[in-house]
Protein backbone atom coordinates (compact mmCIF):
# COMPACT_ATOMS: atom_id res chain seq x y z
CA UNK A 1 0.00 0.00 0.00
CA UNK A 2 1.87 3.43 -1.01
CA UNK A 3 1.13 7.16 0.92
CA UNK A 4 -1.37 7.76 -1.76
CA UNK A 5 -3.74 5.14 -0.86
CA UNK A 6 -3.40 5.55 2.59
CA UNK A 7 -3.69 9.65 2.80
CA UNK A 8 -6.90 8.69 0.42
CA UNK A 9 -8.22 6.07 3.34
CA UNK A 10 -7.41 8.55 6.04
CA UNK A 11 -9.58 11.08 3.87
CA UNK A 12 -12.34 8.46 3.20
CA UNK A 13 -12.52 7.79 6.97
CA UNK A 14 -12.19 11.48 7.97
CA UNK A 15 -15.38 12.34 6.26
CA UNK A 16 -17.27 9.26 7.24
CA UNK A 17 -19.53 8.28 10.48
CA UNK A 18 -17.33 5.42 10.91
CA UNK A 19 -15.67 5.43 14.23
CA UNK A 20 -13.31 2.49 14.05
CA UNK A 21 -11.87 1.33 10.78
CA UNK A 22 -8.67 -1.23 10.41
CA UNK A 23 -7.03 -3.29 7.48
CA UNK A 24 -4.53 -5.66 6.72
CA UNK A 25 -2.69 -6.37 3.57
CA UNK A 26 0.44 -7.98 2.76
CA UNK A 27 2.24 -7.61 5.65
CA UNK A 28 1.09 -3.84 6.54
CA UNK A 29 -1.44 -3.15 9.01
CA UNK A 30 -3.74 0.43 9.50
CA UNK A 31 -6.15 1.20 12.09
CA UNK A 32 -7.54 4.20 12.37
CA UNK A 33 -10.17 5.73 15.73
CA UNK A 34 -11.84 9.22 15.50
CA UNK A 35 -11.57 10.96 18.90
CA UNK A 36 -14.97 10.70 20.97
CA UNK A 37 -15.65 13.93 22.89
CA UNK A 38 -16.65 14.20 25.91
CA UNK A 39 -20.24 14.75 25.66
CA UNK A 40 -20.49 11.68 24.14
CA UNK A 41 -18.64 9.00 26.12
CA UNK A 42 -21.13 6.09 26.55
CA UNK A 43 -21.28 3.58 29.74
CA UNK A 44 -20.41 -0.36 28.65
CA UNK A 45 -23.85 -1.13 27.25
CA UNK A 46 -25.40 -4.76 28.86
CA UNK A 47 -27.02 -6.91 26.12
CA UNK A 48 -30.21 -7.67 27.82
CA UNK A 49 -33.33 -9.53 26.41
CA UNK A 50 -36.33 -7.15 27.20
CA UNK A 51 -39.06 -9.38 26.11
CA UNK A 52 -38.13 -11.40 28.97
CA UNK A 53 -38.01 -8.94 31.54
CA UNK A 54 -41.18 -8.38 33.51
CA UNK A 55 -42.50 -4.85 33.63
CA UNK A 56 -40.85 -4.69 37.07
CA UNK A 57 -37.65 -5.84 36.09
CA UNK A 58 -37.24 -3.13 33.01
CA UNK A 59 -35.75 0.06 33.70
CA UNK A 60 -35.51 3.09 31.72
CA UNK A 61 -32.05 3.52 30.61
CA UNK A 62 -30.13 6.17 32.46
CA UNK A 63 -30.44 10.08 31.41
CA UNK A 64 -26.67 11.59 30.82
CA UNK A 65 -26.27 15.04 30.36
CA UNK A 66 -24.86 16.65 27.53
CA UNK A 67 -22.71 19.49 27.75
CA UNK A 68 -23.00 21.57 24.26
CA UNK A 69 -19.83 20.90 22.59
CA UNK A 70 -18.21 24.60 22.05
CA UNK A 71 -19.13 25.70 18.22
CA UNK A 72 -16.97 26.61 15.55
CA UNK A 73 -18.23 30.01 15.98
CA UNK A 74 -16.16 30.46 19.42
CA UNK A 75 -12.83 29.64 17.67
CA UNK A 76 -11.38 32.33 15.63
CA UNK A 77 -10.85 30.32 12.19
CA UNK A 78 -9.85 32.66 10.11
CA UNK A 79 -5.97 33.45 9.43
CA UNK A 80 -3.24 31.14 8.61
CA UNK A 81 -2.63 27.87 11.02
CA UNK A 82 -0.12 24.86 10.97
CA UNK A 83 -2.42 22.46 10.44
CA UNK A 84 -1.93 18.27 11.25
CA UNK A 85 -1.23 16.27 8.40
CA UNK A 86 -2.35 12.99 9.77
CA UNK A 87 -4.67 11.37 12.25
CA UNK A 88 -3.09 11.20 15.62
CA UNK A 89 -2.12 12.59 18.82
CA UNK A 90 -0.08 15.85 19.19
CA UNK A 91 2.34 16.66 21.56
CA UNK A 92 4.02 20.04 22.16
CA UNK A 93 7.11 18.80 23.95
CA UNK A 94 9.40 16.51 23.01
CA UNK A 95 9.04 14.38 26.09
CA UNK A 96 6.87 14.32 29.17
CA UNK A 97 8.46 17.23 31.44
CA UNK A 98 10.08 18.88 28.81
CA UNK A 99 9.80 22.54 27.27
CA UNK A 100 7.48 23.13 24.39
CA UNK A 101 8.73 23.53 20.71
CA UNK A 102 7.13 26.63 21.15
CA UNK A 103 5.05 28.96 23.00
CA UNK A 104 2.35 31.94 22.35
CA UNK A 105 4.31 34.98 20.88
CA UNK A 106 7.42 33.16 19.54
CA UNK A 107 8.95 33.80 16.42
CA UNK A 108 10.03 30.91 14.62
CA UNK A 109 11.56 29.76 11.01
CA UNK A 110 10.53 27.56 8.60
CA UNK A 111 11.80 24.10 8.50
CA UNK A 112 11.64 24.21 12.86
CA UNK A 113 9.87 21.87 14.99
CA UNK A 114 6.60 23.04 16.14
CA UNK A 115 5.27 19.85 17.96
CA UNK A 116 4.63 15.95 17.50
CA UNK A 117 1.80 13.77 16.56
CA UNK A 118 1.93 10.19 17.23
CA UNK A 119 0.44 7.80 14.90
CA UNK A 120 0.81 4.53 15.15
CA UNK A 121 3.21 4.73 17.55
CA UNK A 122 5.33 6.54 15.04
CA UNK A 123 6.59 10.31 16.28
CA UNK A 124 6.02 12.92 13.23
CA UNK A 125 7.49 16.02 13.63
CA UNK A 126 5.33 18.78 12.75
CA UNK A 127 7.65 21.93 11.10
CA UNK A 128 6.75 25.38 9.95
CA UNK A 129 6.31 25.88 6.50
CA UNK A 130 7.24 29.82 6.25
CA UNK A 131 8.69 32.00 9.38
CA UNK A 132 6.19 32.85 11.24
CA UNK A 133 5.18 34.61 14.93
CA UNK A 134 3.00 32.15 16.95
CA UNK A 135 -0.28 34.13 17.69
CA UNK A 136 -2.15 31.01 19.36
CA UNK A 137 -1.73 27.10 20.26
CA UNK A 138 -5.34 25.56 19.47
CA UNK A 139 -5.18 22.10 20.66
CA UNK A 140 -4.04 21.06 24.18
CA UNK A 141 -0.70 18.71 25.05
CA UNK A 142 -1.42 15.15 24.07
CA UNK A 143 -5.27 15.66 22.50
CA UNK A 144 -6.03 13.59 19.78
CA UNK A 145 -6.16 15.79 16.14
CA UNK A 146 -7.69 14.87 12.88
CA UNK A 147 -6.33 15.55 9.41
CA UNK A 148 -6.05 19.13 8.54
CA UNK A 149 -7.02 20.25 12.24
CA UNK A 150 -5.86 23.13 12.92
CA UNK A 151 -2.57 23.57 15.27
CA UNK A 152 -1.10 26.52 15.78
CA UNK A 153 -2.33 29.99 14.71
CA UNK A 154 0.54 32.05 12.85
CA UNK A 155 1.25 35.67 11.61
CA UNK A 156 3.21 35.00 8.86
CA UNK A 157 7.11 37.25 8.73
């Protein structure tokens, strides 16, 4: 399987309601799990058989409450961003305990480290395509991204 058919996948999946998708083929193996929010985390669901319940016996399934999950209008989306090339988890330091590539306000060049994503258990560093002044950091240490979510907000130099 070459990048092209696996960037296509990714893409495929992306834009999908599919939660959990995995193949195997000659030898190479991708699995691939969209990030569940908070809102919606779900209890382990029982199998039960309610025709054989008695009316006593069935109880109404349990009420969770949603918190609204914040909407794209409370993000500032418009400027330029390093955005995540891949599925994955991003990191800002190199290691647990460690400084961050870089912080809010930090001018950096193109071609330097700006964080890590981890996919499948690979480390991809993330670089900066032009210099650039770091006006925001929009995802949090160790959150799982999606393709083309966006990173860090720039001001390009």
């Amino acid at each position: 399987m070459n990048l092209q058919e696996i960037k296509k996948i990714m893409e495929l999946f992306d834009n999908s309601d599919i939660a959990k998708f995995s193949i195997k083929q000659e030898g190479f193996e991708l699995k691939l799990q969209k990030a569940i929010a908070q809102a919606q985390v779900q209890a382990p669901m029982q199998v039960i058989d309610t025709l054989s319940l008695s009316p006593a016996q069935q109880m109404p399934l349990p009420q969770t409450e949603s918190t609204p999950a914040p909407s794209a209008a409370t993000k500032d989306t418009s400027g330029l961003f390093i955005t995540s090339p891949m599925v994955g988890t991003f990191y800002r330091s190199p290691s647990p305990g460690a400084a961050p590539y870089v912080n809010v306000g930090d001018v950096i060049k193109k071609g330097q480290t700006v964080g890590i994503i981890e996919a499948m258990k690979i480390m991809n560093e993330i670089e900066a395509e032009f210099d650039c002044k770091v006006i925001a950091i929009e995802v949090n240490d160790g959150q799982p991204v999606e393709f083309s979510t966006n990173l860090i907000k720039v001001e390009k130099l």
